[in-house]
PDB file of N, CA and C in Angstrom:
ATOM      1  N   UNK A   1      52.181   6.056  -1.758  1.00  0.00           N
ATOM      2  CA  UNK A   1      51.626   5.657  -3.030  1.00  0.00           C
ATOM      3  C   UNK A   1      51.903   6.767  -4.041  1.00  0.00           C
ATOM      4  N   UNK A   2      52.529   6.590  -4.894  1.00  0.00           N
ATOM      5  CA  UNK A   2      52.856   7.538  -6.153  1.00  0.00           C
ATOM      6  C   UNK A   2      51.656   7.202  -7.208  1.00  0.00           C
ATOM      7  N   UNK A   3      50.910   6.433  -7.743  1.00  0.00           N
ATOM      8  CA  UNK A   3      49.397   6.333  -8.575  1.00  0.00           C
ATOM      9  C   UNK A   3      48.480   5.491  -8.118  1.00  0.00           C
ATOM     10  N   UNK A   4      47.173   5.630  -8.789  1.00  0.00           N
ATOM     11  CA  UNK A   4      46.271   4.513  -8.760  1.00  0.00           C
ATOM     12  C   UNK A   4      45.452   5.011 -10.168  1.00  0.00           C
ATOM     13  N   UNK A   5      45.688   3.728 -10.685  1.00  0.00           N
ATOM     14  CA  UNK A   5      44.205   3.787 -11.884  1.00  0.00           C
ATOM     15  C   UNK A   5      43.697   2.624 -12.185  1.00  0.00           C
ATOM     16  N   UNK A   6      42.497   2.942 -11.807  1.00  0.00           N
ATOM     17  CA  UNK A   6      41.848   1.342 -12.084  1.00  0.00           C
ATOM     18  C   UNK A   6      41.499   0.317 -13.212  1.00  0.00           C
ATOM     19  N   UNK A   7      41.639  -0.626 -13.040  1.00  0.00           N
ATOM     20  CA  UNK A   7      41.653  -1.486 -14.270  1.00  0.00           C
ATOM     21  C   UNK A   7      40.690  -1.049 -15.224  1.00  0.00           C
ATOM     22  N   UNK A   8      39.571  -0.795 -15.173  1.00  0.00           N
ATOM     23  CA  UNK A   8      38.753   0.384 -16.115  1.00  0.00           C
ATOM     24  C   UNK A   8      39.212   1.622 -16.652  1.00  0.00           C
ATOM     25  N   UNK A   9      40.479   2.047 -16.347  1.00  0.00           N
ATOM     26  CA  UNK A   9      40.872   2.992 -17.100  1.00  0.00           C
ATOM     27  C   UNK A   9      41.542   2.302 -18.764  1.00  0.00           C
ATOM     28  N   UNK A  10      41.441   3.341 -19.741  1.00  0.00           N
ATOM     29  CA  UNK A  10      41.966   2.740 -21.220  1.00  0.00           C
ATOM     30  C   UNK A  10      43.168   2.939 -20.879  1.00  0.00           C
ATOM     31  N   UNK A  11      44.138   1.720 -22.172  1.00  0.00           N
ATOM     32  CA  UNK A  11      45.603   1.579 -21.879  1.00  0.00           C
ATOM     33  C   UNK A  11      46.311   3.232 -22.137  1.00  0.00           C
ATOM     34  N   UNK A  12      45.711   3.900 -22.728  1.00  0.00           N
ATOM     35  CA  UNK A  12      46.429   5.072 -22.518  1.00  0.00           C
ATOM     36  C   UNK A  12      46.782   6.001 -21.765  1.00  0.00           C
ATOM     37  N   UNK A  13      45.476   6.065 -20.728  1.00  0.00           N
ATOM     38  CA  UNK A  13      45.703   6.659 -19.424  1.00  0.00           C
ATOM     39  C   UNK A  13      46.576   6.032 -18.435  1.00  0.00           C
ATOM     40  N   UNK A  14      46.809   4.690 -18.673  1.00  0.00           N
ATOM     41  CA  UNK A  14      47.521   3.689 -17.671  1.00  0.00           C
ATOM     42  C   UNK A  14      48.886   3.844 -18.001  1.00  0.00           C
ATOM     43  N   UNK A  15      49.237   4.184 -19.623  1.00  0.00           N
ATOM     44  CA  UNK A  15      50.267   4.368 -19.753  1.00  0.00           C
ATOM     45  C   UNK A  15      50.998   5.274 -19.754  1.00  0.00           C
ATOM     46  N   UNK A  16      49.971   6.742 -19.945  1.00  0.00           N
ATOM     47  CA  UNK A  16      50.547   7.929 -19.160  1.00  0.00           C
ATOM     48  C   UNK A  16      51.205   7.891 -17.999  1.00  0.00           C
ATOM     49  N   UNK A  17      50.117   7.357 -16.672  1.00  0.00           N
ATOM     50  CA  UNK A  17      50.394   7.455 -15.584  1.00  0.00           C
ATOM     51  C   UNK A  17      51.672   6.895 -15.154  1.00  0.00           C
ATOM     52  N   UNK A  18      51.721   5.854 -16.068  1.00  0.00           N
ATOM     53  CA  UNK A  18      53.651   5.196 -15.487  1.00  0.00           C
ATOM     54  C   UNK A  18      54.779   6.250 -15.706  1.00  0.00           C
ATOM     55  N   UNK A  19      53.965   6.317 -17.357  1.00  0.00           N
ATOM     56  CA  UNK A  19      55.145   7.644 -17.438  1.00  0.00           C
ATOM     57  C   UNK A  19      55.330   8.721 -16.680  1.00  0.00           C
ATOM     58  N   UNK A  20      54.138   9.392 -16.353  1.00  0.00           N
ATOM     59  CA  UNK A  20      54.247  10.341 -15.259  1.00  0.00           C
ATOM     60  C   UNK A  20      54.736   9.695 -13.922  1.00  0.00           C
ATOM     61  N   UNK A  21      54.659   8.367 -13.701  1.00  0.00           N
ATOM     62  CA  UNK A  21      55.343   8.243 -11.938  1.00  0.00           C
ATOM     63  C   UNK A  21      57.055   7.856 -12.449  1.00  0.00           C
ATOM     64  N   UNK A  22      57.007   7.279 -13.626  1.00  0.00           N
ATOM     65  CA  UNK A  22      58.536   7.180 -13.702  1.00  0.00           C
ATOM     66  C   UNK A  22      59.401   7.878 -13.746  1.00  0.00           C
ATOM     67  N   UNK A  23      58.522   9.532 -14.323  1.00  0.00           N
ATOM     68  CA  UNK A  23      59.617  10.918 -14.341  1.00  0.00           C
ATOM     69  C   UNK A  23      59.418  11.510 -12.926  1.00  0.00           C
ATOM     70  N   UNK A  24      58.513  11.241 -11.892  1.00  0.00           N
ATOM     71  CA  UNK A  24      59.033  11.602 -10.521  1.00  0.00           C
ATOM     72  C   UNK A  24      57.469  11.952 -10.126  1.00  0.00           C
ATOM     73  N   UNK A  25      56.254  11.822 -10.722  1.00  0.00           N
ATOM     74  CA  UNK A  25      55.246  12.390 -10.450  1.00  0.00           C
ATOM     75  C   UNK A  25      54.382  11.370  -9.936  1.00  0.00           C
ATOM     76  N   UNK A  26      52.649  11.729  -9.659  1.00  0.00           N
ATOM     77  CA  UNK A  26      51.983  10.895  -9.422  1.00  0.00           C
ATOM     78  C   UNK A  26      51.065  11.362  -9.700  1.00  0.00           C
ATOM     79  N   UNK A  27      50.208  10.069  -9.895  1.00  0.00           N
ATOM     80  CA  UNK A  27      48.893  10.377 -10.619  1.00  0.00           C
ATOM     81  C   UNK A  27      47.324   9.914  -9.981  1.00  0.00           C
ATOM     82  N   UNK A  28      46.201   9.804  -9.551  1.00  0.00           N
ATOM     83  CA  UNK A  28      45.478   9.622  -9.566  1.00  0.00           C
ATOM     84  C   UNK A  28      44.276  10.144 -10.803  1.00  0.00           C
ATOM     85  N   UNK A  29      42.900   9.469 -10.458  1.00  0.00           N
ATOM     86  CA  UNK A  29      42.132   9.513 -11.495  1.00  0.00           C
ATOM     87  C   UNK A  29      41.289  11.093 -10.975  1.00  0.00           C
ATOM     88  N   UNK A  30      41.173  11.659 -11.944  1.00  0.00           N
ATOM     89  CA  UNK A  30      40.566  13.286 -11.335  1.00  0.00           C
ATOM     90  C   UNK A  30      39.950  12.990 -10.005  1.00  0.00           C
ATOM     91  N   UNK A  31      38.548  12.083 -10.178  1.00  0.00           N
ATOM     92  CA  UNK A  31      37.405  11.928  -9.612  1.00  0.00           C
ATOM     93  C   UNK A  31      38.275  11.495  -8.006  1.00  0.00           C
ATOM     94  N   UNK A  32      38.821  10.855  -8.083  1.00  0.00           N
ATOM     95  CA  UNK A  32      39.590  10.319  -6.951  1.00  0.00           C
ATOM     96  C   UNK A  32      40.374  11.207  -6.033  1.00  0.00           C
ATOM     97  N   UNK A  33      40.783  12.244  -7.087  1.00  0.00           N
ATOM     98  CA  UNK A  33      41.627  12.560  -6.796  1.00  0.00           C
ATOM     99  C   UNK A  33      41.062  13.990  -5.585  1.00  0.00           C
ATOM    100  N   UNK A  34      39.553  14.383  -6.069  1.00  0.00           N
ATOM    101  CA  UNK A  34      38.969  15.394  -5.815  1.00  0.00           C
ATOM    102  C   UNK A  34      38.098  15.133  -4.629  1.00  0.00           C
ATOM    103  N   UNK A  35      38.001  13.618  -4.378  1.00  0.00           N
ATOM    104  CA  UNK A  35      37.133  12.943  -3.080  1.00  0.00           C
ATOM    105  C   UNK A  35      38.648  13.176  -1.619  1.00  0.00           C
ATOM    106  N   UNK A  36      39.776  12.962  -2.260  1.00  0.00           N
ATOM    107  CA  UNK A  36      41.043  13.081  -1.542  1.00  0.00           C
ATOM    108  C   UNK A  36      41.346  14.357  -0.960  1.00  0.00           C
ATOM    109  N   UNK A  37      41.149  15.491  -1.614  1.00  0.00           N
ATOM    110  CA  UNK A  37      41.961  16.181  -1.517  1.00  0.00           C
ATOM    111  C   UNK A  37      40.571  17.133  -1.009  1.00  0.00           C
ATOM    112  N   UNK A  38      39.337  16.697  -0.715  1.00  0.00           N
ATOM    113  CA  UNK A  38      38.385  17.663  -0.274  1.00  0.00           C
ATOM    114  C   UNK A  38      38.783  17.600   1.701  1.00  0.00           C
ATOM    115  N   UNK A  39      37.972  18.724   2.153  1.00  0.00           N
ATOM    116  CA  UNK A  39      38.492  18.423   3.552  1.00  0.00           C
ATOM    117  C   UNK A  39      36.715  18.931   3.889  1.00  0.00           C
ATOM    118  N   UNK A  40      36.490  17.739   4.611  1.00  0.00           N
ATOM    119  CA  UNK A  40      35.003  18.148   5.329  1.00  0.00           C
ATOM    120  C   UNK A  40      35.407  18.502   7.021  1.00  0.00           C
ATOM    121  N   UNK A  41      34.613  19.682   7.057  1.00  0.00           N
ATOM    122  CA  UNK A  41      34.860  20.376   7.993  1.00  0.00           C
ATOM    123  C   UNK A  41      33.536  20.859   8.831  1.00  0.00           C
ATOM    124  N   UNK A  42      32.597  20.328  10.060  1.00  0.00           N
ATOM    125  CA  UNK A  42      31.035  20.563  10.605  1.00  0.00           C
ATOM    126  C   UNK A  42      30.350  20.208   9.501  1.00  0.00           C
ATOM    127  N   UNK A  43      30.637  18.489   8.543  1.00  0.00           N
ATOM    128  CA  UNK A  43      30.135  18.245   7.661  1.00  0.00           C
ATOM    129  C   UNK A  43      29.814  18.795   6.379  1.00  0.00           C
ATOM    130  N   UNK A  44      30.513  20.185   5.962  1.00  0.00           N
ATOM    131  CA  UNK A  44      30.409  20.807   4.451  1.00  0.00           C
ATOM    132  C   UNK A  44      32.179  20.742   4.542  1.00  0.00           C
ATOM    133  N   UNK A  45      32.034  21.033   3.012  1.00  0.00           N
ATOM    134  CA  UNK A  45      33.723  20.663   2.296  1.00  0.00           C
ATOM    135  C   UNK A  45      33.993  22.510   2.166  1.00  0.00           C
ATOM    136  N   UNK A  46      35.676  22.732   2.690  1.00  0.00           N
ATOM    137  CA  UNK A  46      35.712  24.154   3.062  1.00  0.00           C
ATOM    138  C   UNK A  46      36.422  23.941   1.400  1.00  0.00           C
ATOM    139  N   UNK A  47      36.062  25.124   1.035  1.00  0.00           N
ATOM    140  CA  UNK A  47      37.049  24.978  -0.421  1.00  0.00           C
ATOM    141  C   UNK A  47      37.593  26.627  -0.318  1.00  0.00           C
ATOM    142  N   UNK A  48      38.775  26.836   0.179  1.00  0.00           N
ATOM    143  CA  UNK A  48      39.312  28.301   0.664  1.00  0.00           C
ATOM    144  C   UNK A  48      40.758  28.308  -0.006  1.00  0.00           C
ATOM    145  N   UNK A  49      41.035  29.752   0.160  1.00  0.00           N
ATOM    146  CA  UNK A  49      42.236  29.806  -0.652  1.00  0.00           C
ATOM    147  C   UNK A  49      43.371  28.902   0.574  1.00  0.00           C
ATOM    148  N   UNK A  50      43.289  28.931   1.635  1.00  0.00           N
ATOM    149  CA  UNK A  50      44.254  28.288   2.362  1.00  0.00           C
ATOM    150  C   UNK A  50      44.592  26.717   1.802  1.00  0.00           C
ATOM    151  N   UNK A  51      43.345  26.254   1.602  1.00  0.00           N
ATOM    152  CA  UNK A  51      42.892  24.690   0.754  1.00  0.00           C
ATOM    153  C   UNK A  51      43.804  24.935  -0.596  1.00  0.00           C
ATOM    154  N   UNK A  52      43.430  25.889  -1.166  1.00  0.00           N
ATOM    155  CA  UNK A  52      43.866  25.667  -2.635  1.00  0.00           C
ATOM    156  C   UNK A  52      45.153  25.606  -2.771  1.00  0.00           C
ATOM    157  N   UNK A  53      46.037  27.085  -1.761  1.00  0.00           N
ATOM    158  CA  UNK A  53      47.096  26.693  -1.773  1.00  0.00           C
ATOM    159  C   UNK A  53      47.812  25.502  -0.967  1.00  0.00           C
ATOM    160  N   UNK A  54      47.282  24.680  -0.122  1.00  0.00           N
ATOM    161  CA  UNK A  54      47.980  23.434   0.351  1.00  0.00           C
ATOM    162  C   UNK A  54      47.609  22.358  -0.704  1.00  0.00           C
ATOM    163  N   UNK A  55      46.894  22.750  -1.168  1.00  0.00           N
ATOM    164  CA  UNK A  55      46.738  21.396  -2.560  1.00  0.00           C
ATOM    165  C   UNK A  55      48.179  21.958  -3.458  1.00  0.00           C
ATOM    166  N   UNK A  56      48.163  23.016  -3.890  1.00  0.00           N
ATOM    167  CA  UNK A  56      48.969  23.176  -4.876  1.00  0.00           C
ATOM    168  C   UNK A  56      50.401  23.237  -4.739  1.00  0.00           C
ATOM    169  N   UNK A  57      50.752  22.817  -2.828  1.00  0.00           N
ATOM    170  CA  UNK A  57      51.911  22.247  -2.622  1.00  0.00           C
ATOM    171  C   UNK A  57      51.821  20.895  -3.598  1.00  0.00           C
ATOM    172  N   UNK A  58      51.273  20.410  -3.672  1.00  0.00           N
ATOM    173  CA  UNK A  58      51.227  18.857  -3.989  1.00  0.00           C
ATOM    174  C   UNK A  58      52.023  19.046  -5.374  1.00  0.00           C
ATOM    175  N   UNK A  59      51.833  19.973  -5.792  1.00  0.00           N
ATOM    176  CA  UNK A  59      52.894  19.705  -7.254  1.00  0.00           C
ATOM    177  C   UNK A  59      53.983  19.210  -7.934  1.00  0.00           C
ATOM    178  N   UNK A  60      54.080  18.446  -8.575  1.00  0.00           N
ATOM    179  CA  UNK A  60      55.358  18.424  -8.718  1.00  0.00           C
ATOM    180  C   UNK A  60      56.531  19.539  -9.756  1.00  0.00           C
ATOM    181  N   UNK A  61      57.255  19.642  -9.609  1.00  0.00           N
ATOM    182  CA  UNK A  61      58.154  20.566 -10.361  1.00  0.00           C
ATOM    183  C   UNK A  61      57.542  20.282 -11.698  1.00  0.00           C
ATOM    184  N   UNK A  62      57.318  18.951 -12.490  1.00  0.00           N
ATOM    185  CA  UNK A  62      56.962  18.729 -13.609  1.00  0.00           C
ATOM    186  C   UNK A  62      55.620  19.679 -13.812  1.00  0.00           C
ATOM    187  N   UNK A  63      54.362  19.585 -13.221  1.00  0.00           N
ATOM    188  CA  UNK A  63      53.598  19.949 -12.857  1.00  0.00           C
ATOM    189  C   UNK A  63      53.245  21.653 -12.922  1.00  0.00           C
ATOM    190  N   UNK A  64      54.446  21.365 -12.296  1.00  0.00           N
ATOM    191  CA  UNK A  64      54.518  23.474 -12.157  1.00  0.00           C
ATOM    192  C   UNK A  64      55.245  24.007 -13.232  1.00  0.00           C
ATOM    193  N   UNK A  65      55.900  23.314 -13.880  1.00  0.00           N
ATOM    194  CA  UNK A  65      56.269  23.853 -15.905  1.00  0.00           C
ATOM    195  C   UNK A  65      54.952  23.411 -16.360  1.00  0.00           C
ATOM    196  N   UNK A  66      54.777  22.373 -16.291  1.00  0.00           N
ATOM    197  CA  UNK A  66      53.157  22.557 -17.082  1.00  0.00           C
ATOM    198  C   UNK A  66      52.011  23.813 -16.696  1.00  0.00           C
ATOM    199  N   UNK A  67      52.072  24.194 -15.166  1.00  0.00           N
ATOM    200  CA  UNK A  67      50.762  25.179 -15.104  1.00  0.00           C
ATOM    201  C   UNK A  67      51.325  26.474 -15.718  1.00  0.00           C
ATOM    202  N   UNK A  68      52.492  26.528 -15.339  1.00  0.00           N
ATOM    203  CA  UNK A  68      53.149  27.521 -16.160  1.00  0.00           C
ATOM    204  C   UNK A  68      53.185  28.129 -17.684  1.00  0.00           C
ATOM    205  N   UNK A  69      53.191  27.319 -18.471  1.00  0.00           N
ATOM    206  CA  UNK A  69      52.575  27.044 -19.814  1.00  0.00           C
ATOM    207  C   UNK A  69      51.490  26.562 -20.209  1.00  0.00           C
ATOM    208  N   UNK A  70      50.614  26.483 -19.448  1.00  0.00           N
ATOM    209  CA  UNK A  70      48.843  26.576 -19.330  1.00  0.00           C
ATOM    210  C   UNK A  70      48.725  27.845 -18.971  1.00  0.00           C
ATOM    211  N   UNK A  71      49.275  28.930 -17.924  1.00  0.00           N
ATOM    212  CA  UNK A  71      49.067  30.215 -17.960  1.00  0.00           C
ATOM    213  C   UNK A  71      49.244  30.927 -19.023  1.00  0.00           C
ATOM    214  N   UNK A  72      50.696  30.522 -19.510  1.00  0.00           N
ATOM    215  CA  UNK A  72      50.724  31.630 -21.091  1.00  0.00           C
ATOM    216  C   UNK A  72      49.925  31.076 -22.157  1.00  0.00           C
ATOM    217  N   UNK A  73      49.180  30.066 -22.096  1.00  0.00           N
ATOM    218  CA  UNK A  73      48.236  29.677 -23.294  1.00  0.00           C
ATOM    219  C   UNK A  73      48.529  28.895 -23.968  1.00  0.00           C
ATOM    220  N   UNK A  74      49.380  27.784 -24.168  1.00  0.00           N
ATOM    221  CA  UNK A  74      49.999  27.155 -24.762  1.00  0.00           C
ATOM    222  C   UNK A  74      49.320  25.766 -24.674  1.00  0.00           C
ATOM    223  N   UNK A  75      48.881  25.135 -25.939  1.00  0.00           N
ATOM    224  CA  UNK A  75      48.050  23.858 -25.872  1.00  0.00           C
ATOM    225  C   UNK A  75      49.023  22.978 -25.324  1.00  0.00           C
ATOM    226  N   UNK A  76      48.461  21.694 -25.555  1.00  0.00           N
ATOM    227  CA  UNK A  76      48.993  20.709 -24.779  1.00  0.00           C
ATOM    228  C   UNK A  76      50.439  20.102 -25.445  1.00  0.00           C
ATOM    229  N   UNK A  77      49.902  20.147 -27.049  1.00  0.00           N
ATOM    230  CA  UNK A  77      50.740  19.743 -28.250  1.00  0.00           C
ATOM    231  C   UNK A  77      51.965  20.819 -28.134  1.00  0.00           C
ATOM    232  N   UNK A  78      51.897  22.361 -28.020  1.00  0.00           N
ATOM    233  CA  UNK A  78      53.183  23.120 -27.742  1.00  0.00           C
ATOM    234  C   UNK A  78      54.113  22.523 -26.201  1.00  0.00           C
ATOM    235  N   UNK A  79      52.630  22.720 -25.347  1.00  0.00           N
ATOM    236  CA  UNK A  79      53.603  22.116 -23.813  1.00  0.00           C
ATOM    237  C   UNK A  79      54.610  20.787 -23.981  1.00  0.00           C
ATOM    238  N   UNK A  80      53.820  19.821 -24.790  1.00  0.00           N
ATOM    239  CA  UNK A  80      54.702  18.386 -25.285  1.00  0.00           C
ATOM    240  C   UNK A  80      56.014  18.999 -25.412  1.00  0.00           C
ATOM    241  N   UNK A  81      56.083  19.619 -26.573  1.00  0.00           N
ATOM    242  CA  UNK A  81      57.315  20.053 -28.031  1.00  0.00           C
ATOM    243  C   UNK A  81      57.705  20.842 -26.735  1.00  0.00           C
ATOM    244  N   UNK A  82      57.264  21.979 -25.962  1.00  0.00           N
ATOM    245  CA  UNK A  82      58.417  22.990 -25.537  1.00  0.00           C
ATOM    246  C   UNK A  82      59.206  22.041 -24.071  1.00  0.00           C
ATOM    247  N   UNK A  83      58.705  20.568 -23.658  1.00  0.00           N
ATOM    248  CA  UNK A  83      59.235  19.922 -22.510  1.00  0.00           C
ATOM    249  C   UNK A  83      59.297  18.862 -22.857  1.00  0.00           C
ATOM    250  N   UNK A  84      59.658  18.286 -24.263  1.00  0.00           N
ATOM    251  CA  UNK A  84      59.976  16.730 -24.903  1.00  0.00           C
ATOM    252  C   UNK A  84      59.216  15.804 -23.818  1.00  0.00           C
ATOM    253  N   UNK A  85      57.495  16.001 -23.682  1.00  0.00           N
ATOM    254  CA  UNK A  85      56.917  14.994 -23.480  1.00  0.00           C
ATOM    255  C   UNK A  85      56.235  14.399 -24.765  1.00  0.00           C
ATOM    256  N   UNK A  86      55.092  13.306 -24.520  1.00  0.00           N
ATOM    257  CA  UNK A  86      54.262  13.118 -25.336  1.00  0.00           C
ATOM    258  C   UNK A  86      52.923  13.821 -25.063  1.00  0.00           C
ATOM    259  N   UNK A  87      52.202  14.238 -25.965  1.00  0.00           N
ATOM    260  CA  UNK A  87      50.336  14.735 -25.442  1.00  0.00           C
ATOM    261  C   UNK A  87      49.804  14.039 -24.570  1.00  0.00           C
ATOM    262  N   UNK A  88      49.972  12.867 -24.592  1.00  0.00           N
ATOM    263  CA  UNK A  88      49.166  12.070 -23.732  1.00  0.00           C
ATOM    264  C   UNK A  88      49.592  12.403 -21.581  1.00  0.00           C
ATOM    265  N   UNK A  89      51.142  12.261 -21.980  1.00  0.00           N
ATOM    266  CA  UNK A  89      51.716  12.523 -20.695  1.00  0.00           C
ATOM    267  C   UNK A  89      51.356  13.984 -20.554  1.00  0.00           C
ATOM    268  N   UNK A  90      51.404  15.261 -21.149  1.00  0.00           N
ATOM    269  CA  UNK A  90      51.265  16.076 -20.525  1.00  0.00           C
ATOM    270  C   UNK A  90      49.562  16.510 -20.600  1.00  0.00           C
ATOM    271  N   UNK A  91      48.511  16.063 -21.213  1.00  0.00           N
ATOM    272  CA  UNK A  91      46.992  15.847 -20.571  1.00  0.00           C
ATOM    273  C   UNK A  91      46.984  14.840 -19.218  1.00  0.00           C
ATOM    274  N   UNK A  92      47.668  13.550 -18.988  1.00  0.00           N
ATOM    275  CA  UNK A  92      48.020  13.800 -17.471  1.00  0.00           C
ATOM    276  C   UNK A  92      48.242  14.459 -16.559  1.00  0.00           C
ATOM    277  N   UNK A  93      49.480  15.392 -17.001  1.00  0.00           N
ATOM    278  CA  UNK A  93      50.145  16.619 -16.276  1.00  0.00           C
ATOM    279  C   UNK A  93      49.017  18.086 -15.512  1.00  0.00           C
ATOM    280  N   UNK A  94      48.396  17.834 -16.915  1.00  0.00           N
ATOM    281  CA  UNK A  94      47.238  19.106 -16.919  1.00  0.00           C
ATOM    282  C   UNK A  94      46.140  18.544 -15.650  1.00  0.00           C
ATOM    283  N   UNK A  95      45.605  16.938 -15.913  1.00  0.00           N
ATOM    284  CA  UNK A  95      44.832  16.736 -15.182  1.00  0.00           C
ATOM    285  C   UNK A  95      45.205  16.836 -13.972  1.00  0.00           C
ATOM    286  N   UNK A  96      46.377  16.363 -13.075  1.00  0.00           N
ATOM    287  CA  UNK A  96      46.694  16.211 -12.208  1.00  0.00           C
ATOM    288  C   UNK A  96      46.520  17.920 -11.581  1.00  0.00           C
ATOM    289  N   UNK A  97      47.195  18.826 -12.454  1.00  0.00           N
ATOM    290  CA  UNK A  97      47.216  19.858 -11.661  1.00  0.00           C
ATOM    291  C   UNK A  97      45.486  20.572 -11.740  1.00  0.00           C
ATOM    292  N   UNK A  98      44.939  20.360 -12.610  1.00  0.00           N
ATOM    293  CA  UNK A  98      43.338  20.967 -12.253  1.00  0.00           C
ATOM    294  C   UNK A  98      42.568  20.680 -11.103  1.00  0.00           C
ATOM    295  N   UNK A  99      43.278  19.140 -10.901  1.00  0.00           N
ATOM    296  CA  UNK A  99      42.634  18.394  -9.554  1.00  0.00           C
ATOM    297  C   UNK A  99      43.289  18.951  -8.255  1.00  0.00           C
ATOM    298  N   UNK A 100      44.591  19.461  -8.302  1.00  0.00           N
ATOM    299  CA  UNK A 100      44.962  19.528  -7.444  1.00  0.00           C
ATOM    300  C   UNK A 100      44.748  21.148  -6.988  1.00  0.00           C
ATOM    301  N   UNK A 101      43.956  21.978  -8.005  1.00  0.00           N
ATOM    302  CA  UNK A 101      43.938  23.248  -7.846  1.00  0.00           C
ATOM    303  C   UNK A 101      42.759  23.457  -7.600  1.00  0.00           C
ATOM    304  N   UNK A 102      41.829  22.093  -7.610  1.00  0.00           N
ATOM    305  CA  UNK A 102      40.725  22.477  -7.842  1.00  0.00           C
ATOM    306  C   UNK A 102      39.613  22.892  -8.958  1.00  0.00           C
ATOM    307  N   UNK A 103      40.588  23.196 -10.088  1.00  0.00           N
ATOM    308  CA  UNK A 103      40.054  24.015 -11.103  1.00  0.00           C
ATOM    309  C   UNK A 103      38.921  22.975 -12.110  1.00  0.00           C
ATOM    310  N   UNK A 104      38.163  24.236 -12.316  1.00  0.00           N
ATOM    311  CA  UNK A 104      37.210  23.336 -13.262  1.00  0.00           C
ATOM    312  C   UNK A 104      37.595  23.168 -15.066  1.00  0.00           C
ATOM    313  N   UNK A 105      38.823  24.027 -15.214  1.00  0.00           N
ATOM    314  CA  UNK A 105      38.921  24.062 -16.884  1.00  0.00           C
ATOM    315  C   UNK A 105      40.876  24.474 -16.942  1.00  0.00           C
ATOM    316  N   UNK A 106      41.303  24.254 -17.716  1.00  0.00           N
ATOM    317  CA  UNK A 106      42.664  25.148 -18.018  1.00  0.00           C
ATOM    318  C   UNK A 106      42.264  27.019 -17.362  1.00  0.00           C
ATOM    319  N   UNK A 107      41.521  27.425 -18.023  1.00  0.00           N
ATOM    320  CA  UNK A 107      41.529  28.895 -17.388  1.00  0.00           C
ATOM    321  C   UNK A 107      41.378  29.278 -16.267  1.00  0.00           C
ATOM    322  N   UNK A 108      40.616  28.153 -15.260  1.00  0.00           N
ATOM    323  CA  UNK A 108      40.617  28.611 -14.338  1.00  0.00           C
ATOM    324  C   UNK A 108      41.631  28.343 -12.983  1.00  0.00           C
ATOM    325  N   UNK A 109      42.459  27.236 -13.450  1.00  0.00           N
ATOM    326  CA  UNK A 109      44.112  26.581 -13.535  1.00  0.00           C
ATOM    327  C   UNK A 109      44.738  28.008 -13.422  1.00  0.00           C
ATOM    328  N   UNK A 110      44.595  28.765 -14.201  1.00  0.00           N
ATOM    329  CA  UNK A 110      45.504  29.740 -14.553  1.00  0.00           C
ATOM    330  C   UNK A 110      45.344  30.509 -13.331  1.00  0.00           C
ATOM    331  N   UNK A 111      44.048  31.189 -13.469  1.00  0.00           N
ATOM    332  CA  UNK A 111      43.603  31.586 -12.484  1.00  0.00           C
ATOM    333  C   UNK A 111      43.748  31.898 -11.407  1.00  0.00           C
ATOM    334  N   UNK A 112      43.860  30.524 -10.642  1.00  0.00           N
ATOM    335  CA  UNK A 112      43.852  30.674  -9.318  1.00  0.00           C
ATOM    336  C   UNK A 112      45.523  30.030  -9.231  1.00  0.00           C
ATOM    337  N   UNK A 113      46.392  30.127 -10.216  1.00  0.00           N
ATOM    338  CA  UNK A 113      47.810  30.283 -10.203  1.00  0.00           C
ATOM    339  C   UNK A 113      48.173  31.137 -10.487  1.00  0.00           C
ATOM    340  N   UNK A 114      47.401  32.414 -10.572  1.00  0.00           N
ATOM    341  CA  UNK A 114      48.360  33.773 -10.500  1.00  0.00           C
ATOM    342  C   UNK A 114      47.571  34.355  -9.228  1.00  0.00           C
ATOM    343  N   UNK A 115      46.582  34.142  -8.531  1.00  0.00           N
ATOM    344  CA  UNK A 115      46.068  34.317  -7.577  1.00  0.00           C
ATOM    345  C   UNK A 115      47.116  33.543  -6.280  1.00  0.00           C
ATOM    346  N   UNK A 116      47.593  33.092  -6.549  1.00  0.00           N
ATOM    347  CA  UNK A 116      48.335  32.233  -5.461  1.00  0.00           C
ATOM    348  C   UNK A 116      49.869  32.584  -5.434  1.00  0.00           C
ATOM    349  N   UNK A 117      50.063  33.531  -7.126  1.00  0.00           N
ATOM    350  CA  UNK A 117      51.250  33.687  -7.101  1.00  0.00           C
ATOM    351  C   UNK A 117      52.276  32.261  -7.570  1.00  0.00           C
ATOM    352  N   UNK A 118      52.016  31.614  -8.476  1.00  0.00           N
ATOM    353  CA  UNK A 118      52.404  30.064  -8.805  1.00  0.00           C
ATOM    354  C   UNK A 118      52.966  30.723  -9.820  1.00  0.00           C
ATOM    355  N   UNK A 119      52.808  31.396 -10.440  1.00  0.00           N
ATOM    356  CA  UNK A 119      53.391  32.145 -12.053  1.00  0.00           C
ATOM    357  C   UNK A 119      53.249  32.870 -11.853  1.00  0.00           C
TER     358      UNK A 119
END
């Protein structure tokens, strides 16, 4: 499965997400995405750097120019212009990788991608 978004999502998120699976990526909805990618372990969820970095295999190359330019600070509107997406596709981009890092904000995205050595 390369996405899922449910018919309750607005047409814009739906239409991100094509765009993002048509350039090679995939998308789920954060919330979904964070029930997936948890690992319960003697019934508590281990959240360890071993975790973080096997999530952040999940990236896609697209993905990893975007965290990349979320590390140097660059809004979403520069990330668009400096990788001829649209905003919308790359606030996909962003979401996908917060979920997949775990992270609770862009900074902390960064974060635990120079902690991992990702940038």
């Amino acid at each position: 499965m390369l996405g899922f978004a449910p018919k309750t999502a607005s047409g814009s998120i739906i239409e991100a997400a094509m765009r993002l699976i048509l350039a090679g990526g995939r998308y789920l909805p954060p919330r979904l995405a964070e029930i997936a990618s948890a690992r319960i372990d003697d019934g508590s969820v281990i959240a360890v750097r071993d975790d973080v970095a096997r999530l952040a295999e999940r990236l896609t190359e697209r993905q990893m120019e975007v965290l990349r330019l979320i590390a140097r600070g660059q809004s979403n509107k520069e990330i668009a212009r400096a990788l001829d997406l649209t905003p919308s596709t790359v606030k996909t981009h962003v979401a996908q990788v917060l979920t997949c890092l775990g992270a609770a904000n862009r900074t902390d995205a960064a974060i635990k991608a120079r902690l991992l050595d990702l940038v």
